[in-house]
Structures are given as structure tokens and as C-alpha cells.
N, C-alpha and C. Protein backbone atom coordinates (compact mmCIF):
# COMPACT_ATOMS: atom_id res chain seq x y z
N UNK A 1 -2.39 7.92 20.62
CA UNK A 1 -3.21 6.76 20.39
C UNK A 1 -4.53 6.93 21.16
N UNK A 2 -5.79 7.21 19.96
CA UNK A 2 -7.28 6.82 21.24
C UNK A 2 -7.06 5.89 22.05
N UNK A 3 -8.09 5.69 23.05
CA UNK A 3 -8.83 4.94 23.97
C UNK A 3 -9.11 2.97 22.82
N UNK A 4 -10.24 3.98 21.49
CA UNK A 4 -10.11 2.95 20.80
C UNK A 4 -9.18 2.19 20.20
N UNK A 5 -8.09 2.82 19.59
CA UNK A 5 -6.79 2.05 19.23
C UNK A 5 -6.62 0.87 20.05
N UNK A 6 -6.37 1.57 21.42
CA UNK A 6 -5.79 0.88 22.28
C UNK A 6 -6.81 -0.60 22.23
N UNK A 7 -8.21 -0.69 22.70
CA UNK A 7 -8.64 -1.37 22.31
C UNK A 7 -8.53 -2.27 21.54
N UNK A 8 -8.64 -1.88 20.25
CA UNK A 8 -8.59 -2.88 19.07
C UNK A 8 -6.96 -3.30 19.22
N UNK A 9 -5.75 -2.76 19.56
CA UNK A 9 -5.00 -3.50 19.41
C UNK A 9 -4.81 -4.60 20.87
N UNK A 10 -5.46 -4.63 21.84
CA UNK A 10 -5.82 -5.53 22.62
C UNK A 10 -6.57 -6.20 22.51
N UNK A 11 -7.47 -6.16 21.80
CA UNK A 11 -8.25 -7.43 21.28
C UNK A 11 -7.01 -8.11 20.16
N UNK A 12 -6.65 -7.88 19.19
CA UNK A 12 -5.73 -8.36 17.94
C UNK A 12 -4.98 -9.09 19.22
N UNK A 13 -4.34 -8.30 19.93
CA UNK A 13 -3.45 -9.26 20.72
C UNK A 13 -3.92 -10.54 21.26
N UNK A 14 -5.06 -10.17 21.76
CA UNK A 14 -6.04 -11.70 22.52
C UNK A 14 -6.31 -12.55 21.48
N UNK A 15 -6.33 -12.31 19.85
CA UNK A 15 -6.68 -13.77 19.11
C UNK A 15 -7.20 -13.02 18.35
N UNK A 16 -8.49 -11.53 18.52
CA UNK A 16 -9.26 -11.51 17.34
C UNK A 16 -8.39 -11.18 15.58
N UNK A 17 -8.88 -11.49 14.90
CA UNK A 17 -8.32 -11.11 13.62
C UNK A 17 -8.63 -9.61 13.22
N UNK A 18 -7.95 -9.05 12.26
CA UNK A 18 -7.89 -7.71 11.97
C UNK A 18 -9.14 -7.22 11.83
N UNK A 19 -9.98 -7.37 11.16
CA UNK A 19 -11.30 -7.17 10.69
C UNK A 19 -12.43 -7.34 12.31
N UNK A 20 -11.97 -8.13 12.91
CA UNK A 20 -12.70 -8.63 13.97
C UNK A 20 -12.26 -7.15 15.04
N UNK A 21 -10.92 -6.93 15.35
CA UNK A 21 -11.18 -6.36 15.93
C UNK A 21 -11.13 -4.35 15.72
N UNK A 22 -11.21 -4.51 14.73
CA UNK A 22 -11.74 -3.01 14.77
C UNK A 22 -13.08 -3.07 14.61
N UNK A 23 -13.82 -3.79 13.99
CA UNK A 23 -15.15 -3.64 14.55
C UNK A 23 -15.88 -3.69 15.07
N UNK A 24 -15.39 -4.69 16.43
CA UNK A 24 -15.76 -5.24 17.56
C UNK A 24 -15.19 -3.87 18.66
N UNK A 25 -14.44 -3.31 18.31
CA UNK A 25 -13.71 -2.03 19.05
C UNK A 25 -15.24 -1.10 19.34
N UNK A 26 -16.08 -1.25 18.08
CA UNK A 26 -17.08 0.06 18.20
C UNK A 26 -18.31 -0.40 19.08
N UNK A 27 -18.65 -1.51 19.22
CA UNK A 27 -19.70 -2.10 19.54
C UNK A 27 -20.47 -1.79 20.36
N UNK A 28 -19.71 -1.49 22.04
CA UNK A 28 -20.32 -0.50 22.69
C UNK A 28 -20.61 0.48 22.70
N UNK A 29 -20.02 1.29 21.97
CA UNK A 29 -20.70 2.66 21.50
C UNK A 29 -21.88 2.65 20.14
N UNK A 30 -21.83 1.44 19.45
CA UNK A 30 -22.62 1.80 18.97
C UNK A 30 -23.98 0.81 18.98
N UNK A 31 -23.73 0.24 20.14
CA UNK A 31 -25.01 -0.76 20.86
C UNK A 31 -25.32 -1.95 19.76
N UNK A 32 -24.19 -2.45 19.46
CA UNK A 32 -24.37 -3.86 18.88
C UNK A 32 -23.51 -4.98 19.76
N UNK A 33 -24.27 -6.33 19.05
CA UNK A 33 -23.39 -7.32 20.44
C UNK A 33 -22.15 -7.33 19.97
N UNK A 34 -21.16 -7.49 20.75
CA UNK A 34 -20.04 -8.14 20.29
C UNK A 34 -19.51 -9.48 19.61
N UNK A 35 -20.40 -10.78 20.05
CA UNK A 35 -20.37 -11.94 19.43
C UNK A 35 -21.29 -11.66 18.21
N UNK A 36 -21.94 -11.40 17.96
CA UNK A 36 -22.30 -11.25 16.19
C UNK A 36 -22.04 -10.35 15.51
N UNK A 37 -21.51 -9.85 15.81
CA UNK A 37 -19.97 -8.70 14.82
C UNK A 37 -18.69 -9.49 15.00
N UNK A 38 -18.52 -10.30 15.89
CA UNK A 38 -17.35 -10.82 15.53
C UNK A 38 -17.49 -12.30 14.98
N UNK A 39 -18.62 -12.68 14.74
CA UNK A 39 -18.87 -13.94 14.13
C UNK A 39 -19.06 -13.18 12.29
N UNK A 40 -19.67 -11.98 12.21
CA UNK A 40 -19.44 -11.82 10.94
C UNK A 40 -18.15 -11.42 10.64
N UNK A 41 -17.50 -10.58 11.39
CA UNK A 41 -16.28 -10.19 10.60
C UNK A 41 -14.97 -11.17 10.49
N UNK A 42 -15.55 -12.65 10.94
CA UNK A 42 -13.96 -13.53 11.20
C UNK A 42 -13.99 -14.09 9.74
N UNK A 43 -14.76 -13.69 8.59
CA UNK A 43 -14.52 -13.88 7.02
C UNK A 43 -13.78 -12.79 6.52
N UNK A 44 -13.55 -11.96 6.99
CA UNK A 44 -13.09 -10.80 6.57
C UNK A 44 -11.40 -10.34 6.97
N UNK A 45 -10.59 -11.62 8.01
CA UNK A 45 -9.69 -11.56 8.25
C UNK A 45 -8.63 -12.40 7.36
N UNK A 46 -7.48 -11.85 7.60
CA UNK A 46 -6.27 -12.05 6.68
C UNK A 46 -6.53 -11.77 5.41
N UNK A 47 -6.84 -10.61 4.91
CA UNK A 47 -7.34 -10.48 3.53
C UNK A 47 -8.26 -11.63 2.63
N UNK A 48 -9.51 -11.39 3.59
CA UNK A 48 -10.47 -12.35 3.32
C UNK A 48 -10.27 -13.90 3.38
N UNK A 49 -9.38 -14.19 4.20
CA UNK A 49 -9.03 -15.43 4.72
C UNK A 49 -8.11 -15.79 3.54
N UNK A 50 -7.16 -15.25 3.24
CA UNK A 50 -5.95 -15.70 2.51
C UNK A 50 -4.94 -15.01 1.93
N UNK A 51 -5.15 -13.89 2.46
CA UNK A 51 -3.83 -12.70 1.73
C UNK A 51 -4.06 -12.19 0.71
N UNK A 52 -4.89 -12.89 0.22
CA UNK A 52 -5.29 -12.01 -1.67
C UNK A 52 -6.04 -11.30 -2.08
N UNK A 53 -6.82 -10.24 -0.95
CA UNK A 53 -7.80 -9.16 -0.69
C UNK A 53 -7.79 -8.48 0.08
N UNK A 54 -9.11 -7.70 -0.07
CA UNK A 54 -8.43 -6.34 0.69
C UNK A 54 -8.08 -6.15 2.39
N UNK A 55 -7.14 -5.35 2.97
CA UNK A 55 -6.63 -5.76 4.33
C UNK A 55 -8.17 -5.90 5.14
N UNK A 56 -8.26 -7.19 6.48
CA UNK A 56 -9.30 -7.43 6.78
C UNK A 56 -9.39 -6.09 8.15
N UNK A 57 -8.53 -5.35 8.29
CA UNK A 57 -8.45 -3.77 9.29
C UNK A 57 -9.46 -2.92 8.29
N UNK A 58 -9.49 -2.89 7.02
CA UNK A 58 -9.77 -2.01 6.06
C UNK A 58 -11.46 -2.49 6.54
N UNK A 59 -11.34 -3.81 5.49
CA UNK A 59 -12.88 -4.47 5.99
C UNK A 59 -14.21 -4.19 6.94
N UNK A 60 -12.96 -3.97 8.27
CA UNK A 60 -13.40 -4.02 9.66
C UNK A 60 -13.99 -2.64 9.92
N UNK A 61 -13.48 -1.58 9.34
CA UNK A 61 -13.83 -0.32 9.09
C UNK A 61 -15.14 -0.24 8.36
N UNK A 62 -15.25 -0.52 6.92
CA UNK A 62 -16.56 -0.60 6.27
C UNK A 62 -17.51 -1.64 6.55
N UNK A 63 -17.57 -1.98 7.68
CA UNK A 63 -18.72 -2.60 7.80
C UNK A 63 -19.04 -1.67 8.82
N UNK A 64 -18.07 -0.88 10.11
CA UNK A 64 -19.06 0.12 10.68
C UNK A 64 -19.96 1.24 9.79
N UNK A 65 -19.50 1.23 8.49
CA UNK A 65 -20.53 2.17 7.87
C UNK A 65 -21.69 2.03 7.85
N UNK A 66 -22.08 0.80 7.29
CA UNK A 66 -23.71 0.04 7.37
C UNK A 66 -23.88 0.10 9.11
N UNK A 67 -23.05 -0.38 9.89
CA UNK A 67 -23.50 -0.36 11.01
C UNK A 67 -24.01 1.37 11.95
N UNK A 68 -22.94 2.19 11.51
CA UNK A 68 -23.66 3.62 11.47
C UNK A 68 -24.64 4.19 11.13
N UNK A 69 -24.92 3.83 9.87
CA UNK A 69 -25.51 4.84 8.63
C UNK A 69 -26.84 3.38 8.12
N UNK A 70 -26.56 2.57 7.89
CA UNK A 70 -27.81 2.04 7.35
C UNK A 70 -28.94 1.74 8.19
N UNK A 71 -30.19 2.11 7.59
CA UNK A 71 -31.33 2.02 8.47
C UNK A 71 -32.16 0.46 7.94
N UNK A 72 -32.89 -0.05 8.61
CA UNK A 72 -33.30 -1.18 8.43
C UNK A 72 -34.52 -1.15 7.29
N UNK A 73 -35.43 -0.08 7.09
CA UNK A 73 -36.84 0.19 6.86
C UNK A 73 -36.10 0.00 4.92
N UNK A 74 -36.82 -0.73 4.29
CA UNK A 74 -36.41 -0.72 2.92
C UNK A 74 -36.54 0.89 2.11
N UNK A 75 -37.40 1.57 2.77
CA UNK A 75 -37.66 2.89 2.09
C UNK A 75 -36.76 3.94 2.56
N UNK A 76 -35.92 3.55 3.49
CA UNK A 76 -34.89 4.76 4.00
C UNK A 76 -33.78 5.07 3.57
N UNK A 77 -33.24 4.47 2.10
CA UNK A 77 -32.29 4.84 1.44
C UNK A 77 -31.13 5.02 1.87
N UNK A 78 -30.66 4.87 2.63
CA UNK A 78 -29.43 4.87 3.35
C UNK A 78 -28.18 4.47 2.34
N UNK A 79 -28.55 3.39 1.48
CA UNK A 79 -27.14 2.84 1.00
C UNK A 79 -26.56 3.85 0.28
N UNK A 80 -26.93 5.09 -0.34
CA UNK A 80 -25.93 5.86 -1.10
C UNK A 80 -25.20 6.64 -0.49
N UNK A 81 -25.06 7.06 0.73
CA UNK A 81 -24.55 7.36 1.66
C UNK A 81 -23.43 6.34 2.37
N UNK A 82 -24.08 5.07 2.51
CA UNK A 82 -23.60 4.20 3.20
C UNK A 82 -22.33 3.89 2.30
N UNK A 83 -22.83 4.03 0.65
CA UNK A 83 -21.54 3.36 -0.20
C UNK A 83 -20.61 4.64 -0.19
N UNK A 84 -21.33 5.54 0.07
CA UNK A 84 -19.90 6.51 0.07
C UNK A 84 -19.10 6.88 0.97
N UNK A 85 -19.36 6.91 2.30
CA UNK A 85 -18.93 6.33 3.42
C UNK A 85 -17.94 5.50 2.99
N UNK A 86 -18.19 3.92 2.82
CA UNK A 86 -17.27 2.65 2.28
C UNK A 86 -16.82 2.89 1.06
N UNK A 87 -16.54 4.01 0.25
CA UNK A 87 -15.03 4.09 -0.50
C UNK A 87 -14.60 5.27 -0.13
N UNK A 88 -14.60 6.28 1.27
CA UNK A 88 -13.89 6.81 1.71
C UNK A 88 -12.73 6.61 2.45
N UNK A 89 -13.61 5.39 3.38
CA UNK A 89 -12.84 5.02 4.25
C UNK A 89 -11.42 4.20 3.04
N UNK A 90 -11.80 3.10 2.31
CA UNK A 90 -10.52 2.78 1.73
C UNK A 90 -9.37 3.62 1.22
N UNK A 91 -10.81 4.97 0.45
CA UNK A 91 -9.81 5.64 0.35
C UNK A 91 -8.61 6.45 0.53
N UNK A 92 -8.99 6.47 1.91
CA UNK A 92 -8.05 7.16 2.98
C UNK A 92 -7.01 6.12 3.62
N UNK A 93 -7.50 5.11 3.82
CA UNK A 93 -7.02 4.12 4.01
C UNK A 93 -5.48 3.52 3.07
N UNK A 94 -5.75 3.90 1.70
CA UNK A 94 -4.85 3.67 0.83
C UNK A 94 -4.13 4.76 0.18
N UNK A 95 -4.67 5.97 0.54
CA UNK A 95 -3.44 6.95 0.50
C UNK A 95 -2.23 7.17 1.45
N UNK A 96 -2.59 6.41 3.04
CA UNK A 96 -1.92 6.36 3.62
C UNK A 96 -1.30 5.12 3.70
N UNK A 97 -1.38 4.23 3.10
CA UNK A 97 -0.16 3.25 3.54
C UNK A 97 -0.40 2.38 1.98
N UNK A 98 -0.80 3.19 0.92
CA UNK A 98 -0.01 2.23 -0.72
C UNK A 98 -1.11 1.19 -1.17
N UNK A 99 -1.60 0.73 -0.31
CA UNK A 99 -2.34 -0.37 -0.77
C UNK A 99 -3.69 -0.89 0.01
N UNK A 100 -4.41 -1.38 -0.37
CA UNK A 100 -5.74 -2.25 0.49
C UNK A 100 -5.13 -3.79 0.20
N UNK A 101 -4.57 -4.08 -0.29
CA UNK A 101 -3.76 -5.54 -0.20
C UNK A 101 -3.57 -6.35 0.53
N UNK A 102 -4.06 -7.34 1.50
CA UNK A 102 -3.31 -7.58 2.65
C UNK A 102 -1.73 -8.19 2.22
N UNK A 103 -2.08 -8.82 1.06
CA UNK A 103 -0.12 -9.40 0.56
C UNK A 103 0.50 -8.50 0.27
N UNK A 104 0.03 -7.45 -0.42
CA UNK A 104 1.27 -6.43 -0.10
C UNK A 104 1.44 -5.49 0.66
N UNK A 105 0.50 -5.71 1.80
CA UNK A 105 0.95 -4.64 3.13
C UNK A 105 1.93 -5.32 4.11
N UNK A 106 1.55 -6.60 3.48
CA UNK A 106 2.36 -7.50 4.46
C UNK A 106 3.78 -7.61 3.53
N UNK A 107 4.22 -7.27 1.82
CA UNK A 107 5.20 -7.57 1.16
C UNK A 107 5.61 -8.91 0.73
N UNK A 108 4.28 -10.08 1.15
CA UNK A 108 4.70 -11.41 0.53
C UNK A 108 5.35 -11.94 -0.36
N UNK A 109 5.06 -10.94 -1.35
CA UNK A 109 5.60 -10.82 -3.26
C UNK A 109 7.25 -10.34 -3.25
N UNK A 110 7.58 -9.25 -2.39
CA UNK A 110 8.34 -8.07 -2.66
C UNK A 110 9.77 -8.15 -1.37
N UNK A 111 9.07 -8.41 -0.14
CA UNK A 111 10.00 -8.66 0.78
C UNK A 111 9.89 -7.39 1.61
N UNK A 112 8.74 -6.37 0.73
CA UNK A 112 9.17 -5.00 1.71
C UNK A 112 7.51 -4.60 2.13
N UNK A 113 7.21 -4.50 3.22
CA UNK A 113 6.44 -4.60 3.74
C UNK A 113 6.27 -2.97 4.24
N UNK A 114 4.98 -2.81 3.61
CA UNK A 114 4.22 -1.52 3.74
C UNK A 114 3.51 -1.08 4.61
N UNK A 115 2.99 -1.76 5.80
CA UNK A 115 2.34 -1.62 6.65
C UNK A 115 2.14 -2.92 7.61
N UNK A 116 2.27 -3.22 9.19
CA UNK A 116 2.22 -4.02 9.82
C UNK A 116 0.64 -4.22 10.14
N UNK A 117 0.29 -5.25 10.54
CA UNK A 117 -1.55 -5.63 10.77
C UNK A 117 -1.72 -4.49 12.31
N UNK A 118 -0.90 -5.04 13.12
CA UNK A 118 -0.99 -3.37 14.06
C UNK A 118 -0.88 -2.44 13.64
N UNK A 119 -0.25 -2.16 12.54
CA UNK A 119 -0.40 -0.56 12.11
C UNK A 119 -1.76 -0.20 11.17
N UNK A 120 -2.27 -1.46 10.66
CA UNK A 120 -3.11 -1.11 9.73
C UNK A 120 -4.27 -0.82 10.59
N UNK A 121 -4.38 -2.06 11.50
CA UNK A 121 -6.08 -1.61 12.67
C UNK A 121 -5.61 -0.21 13.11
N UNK A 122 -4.88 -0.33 13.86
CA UNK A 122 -4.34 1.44 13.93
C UNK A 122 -4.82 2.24 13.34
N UNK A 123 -4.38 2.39 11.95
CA UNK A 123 -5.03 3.22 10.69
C UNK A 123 -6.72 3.06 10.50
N UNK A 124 -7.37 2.12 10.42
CA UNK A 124 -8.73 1.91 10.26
C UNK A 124 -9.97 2.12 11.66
N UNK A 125 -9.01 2.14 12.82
CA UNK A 125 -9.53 2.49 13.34
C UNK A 125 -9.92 4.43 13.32
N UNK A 126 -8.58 5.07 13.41
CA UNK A 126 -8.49 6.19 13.09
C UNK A 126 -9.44 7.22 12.47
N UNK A 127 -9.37 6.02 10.91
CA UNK A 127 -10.04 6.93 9.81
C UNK A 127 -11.45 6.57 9.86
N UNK A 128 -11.82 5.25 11.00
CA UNK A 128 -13.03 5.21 10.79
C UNK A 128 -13.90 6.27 12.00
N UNK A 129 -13.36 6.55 13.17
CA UNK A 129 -13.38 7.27 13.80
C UNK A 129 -13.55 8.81 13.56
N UNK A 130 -12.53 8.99 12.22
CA UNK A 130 -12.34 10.77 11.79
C UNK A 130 -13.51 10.67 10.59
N UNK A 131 -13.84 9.48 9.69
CA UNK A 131 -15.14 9.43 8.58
C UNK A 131 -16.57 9.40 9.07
N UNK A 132 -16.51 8.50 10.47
CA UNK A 132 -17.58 8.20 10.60
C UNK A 132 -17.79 9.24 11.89
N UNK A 133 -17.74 10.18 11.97
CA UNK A 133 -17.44 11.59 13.08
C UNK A 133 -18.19 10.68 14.34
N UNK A 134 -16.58 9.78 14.84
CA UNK A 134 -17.18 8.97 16.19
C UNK A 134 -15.90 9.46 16.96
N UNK A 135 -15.54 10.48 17.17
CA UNK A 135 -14.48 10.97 18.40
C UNK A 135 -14.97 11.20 19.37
């Protein structure tokens, strides 16, 4: 387990939501505040605040892409990069554990549960770490 794991699953433990805290995990390294990354990403928890989208760990991941990779200047083109970045990360994301779902990582429907919200920040932290070459 990184340094960061550990992190983000100590924040999840203190209250933040999934989305909140893997992206709040990067902040100091990547010199943004912590209260306005975690004021944006608390829409992005429990599968977009209700189970019926994509896991808010997943979320929490693609928004460090823009936060990496996008430049502010309208002429610096960044987003095609930036969007490919943000369907890597899912994509990796959902080869390893079945789904971007939060209801069915959690098995609401099914009873069988594919991935725990600690395991998923786990995972998003990981892959955002191994995509976004922040080791």
C-alpha cells in the first residue's frame, strides 16, 4: 500500500466521501487547496450522490487529470490529452473490478458485491498514480 493509499483511506475514514478523498489525497503534491477540491468533488460521491453512476473513487481519479494535464490559456489544447487520460483511468479502473457502477460495486441489485468503497479508492488511487506517472 503507497503512502497515498494510506492517505486517502484516512481521510474516507474521517467523513470524506470517495471522490473527495482520492482527490484531496493529491493536493499537496500537486499544489492545489484542499477545501476547493473537496468542495468540488462532494457531487461526485456515492455514485454521483445516489448509487446510479459512476463509482465517486473513479470520479475522484478523473478529475486529477484536468488537474495534471489541463492548462488554463484557451490556446493550449490540453483537453485531448486530458480526455484521454479520463477514459484510461476508467478504463483500467473497470477491467479491474467489473464495473464503474457504484450500485453494482456495491451489489445493491444482485447481493454480490464487486468491490468495497475502500477497495475502490484503493484502486483509483493506484491507477491514478501509475496513469498519471505520479509515483
Amino acid at each position: 500500500m503507497t503512502e497515498r493509499q494510506k492517505k486517502a483511506a484516512q481521510l474516507h475514514s474521517s467523513g470524506y466521501n470517495c471522490a473527495q478523498a482520492v482527490a484531496c489525497t493529491f493536493c499537496e503534491d500537486l499544489g492545489f487547496d484542499e477545501e476547493t477540491v473537496f468542495r468540488l468533488a462532494e457531487g461526485f460521491g456515492l455514485g454521483m450522490g445516489g448509487m446510479q453512476a459512476t463509482c465517486g473513487a473513479v470520479s475522484g481519479a478523473v478529475m486529477l487529470a484536468g488537474m495534471v494535464n489541463s492548462r488554463t490559456e484557451m490556446e493550449g489544447r490540453s483537453k485531448s490529452l486530458t480526455y484521454k487520460i479520463g477514459r484510461d483511468i476508467p478504463a483500467k479502473f473497470l477491467e479491474k473490478n467489473g464495473s464503474l457502477i457504484c450500485r453494482e460495486l456495491k451489489g445493491v441489485d444482485t447481493g454480490r458485491v464487486l468491490r468495497s468503497c475502500p477497495g475502490c479508492i484503493d484502486d483509483a488511487v493506484e491507477i491514478a498514480e501509475e496513469v498519471l506517472d505520479l509515483k
